[in-house]
Protein backbone atom coordinates (compact mmCIF):
# COMPACT_ATOMS: atom_id res chain seq x y z
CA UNK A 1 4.76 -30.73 -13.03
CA UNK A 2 4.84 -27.18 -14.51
CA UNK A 3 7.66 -25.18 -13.82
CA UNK A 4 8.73 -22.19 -15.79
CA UNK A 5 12.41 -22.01 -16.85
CA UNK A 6 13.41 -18.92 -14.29
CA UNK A 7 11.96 -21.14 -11.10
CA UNK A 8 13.78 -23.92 -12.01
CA UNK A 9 16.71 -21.83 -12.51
CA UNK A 10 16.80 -20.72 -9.21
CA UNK A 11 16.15 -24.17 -8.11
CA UNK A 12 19.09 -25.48 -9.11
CA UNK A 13 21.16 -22.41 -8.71
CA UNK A 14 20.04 -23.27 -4.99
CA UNK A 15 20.72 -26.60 -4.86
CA UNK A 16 24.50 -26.30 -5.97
CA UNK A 17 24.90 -23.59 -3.37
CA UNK A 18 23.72 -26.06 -0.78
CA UNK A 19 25.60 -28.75 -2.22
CA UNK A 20 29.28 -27.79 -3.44
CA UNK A 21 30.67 -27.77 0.07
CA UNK A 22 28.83 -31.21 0.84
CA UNK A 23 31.88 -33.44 -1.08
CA UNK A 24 29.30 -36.26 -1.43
CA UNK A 25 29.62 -39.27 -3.34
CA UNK A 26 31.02 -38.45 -7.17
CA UNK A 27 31.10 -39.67 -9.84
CA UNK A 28 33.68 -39.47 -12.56
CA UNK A 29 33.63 -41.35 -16.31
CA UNK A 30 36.98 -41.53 -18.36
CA UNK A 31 36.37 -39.71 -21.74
CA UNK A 32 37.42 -41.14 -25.02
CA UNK A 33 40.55 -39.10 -24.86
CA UNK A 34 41.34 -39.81 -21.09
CA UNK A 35 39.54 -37.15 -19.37
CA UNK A 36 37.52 -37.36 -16.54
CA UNK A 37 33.82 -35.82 -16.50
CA UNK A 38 31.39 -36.31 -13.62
CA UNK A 39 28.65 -37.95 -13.98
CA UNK A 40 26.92 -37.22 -10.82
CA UNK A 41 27.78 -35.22 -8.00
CA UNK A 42 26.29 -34.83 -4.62
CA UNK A 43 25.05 -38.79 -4.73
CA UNK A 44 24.92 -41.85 -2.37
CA UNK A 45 26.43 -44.91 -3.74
CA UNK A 46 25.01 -47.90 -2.67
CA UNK A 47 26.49 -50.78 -4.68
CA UNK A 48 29.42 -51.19 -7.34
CA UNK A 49 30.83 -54.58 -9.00
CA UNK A 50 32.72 -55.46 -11.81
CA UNK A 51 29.85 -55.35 -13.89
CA UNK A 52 27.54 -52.00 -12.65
CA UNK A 53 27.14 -49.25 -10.57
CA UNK A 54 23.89 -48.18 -8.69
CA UNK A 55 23.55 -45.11 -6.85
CA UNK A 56 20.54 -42.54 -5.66
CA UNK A 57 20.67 -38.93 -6.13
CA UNK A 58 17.39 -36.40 -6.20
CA UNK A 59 16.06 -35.74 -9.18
CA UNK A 60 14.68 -31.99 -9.98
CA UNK A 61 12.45 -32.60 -12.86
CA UNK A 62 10.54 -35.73 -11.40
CA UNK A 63 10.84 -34.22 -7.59
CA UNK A 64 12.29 -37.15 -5.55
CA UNK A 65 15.27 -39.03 -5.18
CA UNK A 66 15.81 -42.22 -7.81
CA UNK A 67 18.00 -44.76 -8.09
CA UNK A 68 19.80 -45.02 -10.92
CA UNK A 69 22.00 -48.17 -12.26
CA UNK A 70 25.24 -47.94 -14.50
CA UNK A 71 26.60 -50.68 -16.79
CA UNK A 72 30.55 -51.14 -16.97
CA UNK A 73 31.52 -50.40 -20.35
CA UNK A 74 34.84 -49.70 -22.04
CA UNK A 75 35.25 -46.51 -20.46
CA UNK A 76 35.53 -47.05 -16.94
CA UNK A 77 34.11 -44.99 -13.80
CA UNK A 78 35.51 -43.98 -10.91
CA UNK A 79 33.73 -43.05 -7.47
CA UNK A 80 34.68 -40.96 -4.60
CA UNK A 81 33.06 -41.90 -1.64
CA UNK A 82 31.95 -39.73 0.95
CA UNK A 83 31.76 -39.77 5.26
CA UNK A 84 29.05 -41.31 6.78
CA UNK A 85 28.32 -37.36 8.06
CA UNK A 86 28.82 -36.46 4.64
CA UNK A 87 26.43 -38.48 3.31
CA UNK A 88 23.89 -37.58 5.84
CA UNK A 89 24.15 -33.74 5.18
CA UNK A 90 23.50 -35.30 1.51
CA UNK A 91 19.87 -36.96 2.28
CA UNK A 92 19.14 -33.44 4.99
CA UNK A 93 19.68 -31.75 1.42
CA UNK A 94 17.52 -33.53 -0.30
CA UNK A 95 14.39 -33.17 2.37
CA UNK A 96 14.77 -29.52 1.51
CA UNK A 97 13.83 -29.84 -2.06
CA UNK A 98 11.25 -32.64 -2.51
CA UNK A 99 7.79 -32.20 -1.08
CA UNK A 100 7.08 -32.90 2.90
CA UNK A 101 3.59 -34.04 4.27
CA UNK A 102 2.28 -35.11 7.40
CA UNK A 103 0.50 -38.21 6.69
CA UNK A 104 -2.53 -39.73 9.07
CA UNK A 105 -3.01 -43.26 8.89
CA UNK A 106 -6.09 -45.13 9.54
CA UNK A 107 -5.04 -45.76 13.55
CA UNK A 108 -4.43 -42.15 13.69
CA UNK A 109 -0.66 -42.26 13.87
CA UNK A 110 1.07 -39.32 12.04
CA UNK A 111 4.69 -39.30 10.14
CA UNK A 112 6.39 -36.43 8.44
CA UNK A 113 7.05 -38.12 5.04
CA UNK A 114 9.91 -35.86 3.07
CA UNK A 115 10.21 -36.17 -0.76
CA UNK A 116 7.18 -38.04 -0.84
CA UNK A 117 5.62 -39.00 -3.89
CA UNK A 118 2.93 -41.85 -5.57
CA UNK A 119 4.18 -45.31 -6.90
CA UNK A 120 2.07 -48.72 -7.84
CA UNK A 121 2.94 -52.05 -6.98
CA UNK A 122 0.95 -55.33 -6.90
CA UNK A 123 -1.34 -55.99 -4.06
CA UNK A 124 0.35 -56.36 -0.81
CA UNK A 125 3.29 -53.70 -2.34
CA UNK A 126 5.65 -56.57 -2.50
CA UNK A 127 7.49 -57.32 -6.02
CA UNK A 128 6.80 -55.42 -9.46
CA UNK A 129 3.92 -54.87 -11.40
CA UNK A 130 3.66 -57.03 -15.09
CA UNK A 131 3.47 -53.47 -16.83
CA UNK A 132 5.70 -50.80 -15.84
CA UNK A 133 3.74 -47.49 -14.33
CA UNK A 134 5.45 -44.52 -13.60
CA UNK A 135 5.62 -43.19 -10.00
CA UNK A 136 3.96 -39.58 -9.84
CA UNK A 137 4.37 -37.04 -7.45
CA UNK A 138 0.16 -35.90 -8.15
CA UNK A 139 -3.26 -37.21 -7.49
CA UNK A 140 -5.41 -38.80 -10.28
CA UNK A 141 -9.13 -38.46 -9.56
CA UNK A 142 -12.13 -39.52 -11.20
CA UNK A 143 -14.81 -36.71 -10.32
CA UNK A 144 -18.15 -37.40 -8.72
CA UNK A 145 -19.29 -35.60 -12.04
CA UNK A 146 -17.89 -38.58 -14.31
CA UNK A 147 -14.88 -36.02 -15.58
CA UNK A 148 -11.38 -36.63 -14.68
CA UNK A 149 -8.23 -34.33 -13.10
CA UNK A 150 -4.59 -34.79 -12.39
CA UNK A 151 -3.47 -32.18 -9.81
CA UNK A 152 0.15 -31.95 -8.93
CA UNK A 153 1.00 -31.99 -5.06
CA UNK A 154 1.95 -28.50 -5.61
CA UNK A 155 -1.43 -27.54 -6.15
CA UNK A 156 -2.72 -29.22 -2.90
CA UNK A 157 -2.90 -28.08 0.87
CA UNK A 158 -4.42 -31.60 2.05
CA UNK A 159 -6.01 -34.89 0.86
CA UNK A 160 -8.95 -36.89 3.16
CA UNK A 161 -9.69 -39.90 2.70
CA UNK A 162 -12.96 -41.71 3.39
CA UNK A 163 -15.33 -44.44 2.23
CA UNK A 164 -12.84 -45.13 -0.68
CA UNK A 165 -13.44 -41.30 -1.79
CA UNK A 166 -11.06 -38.98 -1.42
CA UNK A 167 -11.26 -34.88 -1.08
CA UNK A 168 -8.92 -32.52 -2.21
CA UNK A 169 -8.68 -29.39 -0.69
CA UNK A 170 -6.12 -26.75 -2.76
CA UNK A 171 -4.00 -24.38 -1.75
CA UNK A 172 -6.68 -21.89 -3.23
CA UNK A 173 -9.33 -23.03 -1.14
CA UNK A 174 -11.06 -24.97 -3.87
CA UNK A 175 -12.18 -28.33 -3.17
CA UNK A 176 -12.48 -31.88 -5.12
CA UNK A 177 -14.10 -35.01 -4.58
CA UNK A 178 -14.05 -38.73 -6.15
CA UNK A 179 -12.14 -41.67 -6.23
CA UNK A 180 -8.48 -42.62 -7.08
CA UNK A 181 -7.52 -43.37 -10.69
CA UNK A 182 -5.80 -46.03 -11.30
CA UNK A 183 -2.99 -45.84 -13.77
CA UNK A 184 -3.42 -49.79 -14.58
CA UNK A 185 -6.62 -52.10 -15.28
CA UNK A 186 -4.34 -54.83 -13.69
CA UNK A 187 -4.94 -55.59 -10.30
CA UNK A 188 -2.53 -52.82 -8.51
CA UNK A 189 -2.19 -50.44 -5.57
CA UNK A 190 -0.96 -46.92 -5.00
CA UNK A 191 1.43 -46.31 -2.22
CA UNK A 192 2.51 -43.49 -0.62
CA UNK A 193 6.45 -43.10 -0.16
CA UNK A 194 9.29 -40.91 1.13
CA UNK A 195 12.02 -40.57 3.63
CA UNK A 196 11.40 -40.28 7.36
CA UNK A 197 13.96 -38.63 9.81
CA UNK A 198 14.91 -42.01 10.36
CA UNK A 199 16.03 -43.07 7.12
CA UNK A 200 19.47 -44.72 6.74
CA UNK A 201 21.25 -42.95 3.69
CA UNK A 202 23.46 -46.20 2.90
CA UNK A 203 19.65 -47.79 2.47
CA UNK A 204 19.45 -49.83 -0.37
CA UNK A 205 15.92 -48.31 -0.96
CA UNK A 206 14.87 -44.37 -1.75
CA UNK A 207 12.22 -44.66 0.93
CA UNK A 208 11.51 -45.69 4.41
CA UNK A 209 7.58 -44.69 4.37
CA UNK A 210 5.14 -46.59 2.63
CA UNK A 211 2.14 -47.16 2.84
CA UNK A 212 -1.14 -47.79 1.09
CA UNK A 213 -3.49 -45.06 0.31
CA UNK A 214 -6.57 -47.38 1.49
CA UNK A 215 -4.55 -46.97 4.80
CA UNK A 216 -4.78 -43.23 5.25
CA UNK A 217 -6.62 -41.17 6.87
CA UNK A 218 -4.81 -37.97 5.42
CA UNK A 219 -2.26 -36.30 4.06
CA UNK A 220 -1.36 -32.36 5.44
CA UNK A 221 1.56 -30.98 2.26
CA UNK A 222 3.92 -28.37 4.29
CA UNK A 223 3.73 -25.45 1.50
């Protein structure tokens, strides 16, 4: 996604104003000469052994919250934990910064999806695909005109689907039409994910919505 340098500036200048009085999760590395540094702040640990670390924390650049994994090495960590409360003001913060979309499925139900974005699994959206693909939060579409587009979500005010086409409709007024690109010749689907108002923050997973985009009906981005 493009983002010039002052926006994103004021993103994050927002985001430690939200989240300085939050004391979430930290994390703290022991420097060479016996310092500690933090790693991450304003994080939710999920599990920590003798051996690694894994946590989840949002992620500006790539627009939804990750999980990331830490090996033990000579220079050890240190985590403080934060409240159950604490830790849900954490994942409240992070709805306000990743994108939010009511999503239509094919029996008509609706969910507000926050900090949605695209990822590919095999069919079925169990296990991991042979080849890594990068989740995306944008639309690949191969144009009823033969050319190609990538739009971010950014760009987009709501996505039909139909038929196995789907339409774009911008935030501009301008519409689109064609069929999903697939990232991967191997067989693969894309799924639609984010965090629900139900979502459990000591989850082992970064989502609790997901669904395939053959199973939507459409998707309404909250600008």
């Amino acid at each position: 996604m493009q983002k010039t340098r002052c926006s994103m500036t004021l993103i994050l200048v927002a985001f430690s104003a939200f989240a300085l009085p939050l004391n979430a999760d930290t994390i703290y590395q022991a420097t060479a000469e016996g310092r500690q540094r933090v790693i991450q702040s304003d994080a939710i640990v999920i599990h920590q052994d003798s051996s690694i670390l894994i946590y989840k924390h949002f992620d500006l650049p790539d627009m939804r919250v990750e999980k990331v994994q830490l090996s033990r090495g000579s220079l050890p960590y240190t985590v403080i934990i934060s409240s159950s409360l604490q830790r849900q003001s954490i994942v409240d913060l992070w709805k306000r910064f990743g994108y939010t979309a009511s999503v239509t499925d094919s029996s008509g139900k609706t969910t507000q999806v926050f900090d949605a974005y695209i990822d590919y699994y095999p069919p079925g959206g169990r296990g991991s695909l042979l080849v890594a693909v990068s989740a995306v939060t944008s639309i690949p579409l191969l144009l009823n005109s033969g050319a190609a587009d990538v739009q971010d979500f950014s760009k987009i005010a709501r996505v039909d689907f139909q038929n196995g086409e789907i339409k774009l409709t911008f935030t501009n007024g301008h519409v689109e039409q064609g069929k999903y690109l697939m990232p991967t010749n191997q067989p693969a689907e894309a799924r639609f994910l984010g965090i629900t108002d139900k979502y459990n923050p000591s989850s082992d997973e970064v989502f609790d919505f997901s669904e395939p985009l053959s199973h939507l009906k459409s998707i309404v981005f909250q600008q």
